[in-house]
C-alpha atoms as a PDB file:
ATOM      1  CA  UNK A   1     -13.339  12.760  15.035  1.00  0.00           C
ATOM      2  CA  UNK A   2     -10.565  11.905  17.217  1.00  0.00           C
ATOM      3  CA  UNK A   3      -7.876   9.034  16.600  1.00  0.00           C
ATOM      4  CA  UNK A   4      -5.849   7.378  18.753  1.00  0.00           C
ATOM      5  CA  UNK A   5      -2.949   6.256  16.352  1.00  0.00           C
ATOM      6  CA  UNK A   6      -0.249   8.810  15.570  1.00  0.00           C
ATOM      7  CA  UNK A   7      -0.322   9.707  11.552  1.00  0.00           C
ATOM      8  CA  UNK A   8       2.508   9.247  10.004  1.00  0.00           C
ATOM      9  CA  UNK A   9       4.498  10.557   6.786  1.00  0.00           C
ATOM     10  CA  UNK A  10       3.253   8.557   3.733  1.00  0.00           C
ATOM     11  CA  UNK A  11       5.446   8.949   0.601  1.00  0.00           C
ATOM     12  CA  UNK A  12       3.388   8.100  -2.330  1.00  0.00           C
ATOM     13  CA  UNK A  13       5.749   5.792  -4.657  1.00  0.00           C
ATOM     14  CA  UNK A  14       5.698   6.821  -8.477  1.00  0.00           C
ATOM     15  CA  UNK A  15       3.075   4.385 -10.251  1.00  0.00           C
ATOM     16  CA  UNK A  16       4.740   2.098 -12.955  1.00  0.00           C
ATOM     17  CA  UNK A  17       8.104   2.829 -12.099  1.00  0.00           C
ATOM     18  CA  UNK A  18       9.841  -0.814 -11.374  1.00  0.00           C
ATOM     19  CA  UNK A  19      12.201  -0.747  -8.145  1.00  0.00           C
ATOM     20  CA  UNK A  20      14.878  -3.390  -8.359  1.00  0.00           C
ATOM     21  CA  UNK A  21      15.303  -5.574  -4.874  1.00  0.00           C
ATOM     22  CA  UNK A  22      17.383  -8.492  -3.567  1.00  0.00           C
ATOM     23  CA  UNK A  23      16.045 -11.413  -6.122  1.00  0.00           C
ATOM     24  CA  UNK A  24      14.087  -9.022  -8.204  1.00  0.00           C
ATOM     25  CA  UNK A  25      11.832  -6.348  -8.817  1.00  0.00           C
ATOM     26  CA  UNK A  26       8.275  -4.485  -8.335  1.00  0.00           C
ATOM     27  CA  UNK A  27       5.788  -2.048  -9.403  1.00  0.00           C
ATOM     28  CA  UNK A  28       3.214  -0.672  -8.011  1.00  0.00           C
ATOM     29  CA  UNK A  29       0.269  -0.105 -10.447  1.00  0.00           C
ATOM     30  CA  UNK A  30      -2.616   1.378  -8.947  1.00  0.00           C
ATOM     31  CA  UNK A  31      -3.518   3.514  -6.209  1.00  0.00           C
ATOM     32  CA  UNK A  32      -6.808   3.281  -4.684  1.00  0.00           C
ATOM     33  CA  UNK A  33      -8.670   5.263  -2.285  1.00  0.00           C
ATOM     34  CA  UNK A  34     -11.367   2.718  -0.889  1.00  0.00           C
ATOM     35  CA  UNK A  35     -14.152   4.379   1.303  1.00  0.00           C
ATOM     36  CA  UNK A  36     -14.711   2.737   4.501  1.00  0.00           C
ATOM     37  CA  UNK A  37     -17.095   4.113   7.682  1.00  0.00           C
ATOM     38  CA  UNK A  38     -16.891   7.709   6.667  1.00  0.00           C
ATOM     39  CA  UNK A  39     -12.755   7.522   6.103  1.00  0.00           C
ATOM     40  CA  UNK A  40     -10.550   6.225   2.764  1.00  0.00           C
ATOM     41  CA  UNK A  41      -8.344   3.701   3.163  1.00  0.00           C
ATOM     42  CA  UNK A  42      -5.092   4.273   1.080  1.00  0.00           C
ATOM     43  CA  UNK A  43      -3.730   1.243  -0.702  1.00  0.00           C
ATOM     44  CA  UNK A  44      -2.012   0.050  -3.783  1.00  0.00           C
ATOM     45  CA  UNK A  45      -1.834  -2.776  -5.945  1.00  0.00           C
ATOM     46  CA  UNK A  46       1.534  -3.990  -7.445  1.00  0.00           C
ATOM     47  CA  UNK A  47       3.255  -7.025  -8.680  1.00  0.00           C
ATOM     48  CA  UNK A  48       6.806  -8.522  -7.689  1.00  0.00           C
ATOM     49  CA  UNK A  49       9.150 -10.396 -10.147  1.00  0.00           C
ATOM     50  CA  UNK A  50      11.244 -12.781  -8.400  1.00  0.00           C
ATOM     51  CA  UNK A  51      13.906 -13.090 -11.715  1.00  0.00           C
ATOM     52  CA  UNK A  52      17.738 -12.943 -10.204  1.00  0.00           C
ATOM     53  CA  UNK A  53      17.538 -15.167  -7.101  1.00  0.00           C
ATOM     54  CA  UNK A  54      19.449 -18.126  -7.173  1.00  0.00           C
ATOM     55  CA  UNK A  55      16.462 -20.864  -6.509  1.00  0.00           C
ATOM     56  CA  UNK A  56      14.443 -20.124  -9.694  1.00  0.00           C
ATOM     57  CA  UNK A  57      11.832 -17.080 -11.623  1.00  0.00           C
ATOM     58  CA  UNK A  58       8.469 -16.378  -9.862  1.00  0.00           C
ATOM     59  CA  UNK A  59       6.228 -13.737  -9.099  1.00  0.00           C
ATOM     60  CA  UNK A  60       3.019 -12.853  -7.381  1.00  0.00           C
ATOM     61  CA  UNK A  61       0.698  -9.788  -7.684  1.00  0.00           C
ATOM     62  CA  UNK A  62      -0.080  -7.890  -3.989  1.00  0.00           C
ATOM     63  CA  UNK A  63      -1.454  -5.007  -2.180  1.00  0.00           C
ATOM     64  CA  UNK A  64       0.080  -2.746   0.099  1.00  0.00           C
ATOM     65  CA  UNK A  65      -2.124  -0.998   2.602  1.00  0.00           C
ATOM     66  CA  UNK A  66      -0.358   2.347   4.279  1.00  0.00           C
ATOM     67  CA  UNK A  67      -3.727   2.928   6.363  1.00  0.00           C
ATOM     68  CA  UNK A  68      -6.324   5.345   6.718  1.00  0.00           C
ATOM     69  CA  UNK A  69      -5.945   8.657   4.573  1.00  0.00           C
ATOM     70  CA  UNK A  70      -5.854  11.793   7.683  1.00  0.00           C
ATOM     71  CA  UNK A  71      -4.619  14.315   5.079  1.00  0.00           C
ATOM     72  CA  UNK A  72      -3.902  13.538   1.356  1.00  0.00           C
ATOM     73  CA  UNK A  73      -1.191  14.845  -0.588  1.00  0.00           C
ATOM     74  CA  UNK A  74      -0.314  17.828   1.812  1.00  0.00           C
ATOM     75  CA  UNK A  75       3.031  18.636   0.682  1.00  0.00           C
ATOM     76  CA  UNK A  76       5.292  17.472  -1.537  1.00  0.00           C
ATOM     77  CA  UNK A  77       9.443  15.914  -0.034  1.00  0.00           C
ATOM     78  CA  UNK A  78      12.653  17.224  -1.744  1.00  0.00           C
ATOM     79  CA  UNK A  79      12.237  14.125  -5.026  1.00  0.00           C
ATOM     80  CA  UNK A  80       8.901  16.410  -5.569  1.00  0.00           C
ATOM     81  CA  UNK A  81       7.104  13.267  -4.308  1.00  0.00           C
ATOM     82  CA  UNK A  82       3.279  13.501  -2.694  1.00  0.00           C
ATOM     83  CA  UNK A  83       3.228  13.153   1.199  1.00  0.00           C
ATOM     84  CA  UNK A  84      -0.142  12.570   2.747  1.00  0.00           C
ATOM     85  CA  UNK A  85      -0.561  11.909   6.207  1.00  0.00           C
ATOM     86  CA  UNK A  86      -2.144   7.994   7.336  1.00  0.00           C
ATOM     87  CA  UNK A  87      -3.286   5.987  10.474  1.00  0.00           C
ATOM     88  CA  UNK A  88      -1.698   2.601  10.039  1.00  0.00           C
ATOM     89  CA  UNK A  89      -3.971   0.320  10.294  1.00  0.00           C
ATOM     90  CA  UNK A  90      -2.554  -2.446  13.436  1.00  0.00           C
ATOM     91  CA  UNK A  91      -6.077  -3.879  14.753  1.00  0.00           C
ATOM     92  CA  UNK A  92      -5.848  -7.560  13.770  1.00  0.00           C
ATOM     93  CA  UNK A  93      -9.661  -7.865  13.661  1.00  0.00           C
ATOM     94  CA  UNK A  94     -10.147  -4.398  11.426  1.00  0.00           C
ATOM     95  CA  UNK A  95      -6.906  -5.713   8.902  1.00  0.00           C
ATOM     96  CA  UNK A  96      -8.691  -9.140   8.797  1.00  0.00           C
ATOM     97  CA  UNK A  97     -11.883  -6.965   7.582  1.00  0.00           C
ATOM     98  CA  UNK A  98     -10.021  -4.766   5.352  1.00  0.00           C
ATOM     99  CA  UNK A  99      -8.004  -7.294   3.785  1.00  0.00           C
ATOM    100  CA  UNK A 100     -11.006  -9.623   2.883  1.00  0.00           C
ATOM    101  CA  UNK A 101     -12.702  -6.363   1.098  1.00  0.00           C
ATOM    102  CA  UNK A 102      -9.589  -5.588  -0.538  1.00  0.00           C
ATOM    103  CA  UNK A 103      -9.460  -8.980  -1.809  1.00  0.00           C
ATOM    104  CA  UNK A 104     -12.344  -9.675  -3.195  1.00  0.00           C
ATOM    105  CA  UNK A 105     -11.999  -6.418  -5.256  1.00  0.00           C
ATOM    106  CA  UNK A 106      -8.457  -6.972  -6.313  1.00  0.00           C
ATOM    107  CA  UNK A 107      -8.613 -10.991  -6.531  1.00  0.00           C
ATOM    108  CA  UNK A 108      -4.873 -11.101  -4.752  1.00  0.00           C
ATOM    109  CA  UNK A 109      -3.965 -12.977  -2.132  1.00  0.00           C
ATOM    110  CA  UNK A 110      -1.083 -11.169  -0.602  1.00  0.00           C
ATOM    111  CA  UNK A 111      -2.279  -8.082   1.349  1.00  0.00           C
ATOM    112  CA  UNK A 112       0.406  -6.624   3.817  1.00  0.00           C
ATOM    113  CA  UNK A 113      -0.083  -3.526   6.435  1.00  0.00           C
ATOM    114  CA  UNK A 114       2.234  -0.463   7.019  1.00  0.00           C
END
């Protein structure tokens, strides 16, 4: 099967390990593999702490889709991190799909594309 979107580089982040940001932090919990149409879509579910801004504490649970698995876990970079190689996923229509699945399995709102 031939694709028309250049695969790219995915470094798989280390699950439960929090990464501080501007305002905060976040985690990324799970990583799921969701079959769709004869491919996997690669995503993960995490949660952001908003706790050192100046307006206030919040937070939100999210997913984070990378795309469409082409090869998983194909080498590993110099941190001895997993690479795989994935199709972002830039079709409005197709994220609109994906992100409705994804939500009604994960019950989050947020979903974001690579």
């Amino acid at each position: 099967m031939q694709h028309s979107i250049e695969a790219l580089d995915f470094v798989h982040p280390e699950l439960g390990r929090e990464v501080t940001a501007i305002g905060g932090h976040y985690v990324f919990g799970k990583e799921i593999r969701l079959p769709y149409v004869r491919r996997e879509i690669l995503y993960y579910v995490g949660y952001a702490v908003l706790d050192s801004a100046c307006c206030g504490v919040g937070g939100c649970a999210y997913v984070f889709v990378p795309g469409f698995i082409r090869q998983w876990q194909y080498r590993k970079n110099r941190n001895d991190c997993f690479v795989s190689k994935v199709e972002p996923i830039r079709d409005p229509a197709l994220q609109k799909e994906v992100r409705s699945m994804i939500q009604k399995k994960e019950m989050v709102y947020q979903v974001t594309f690579n």
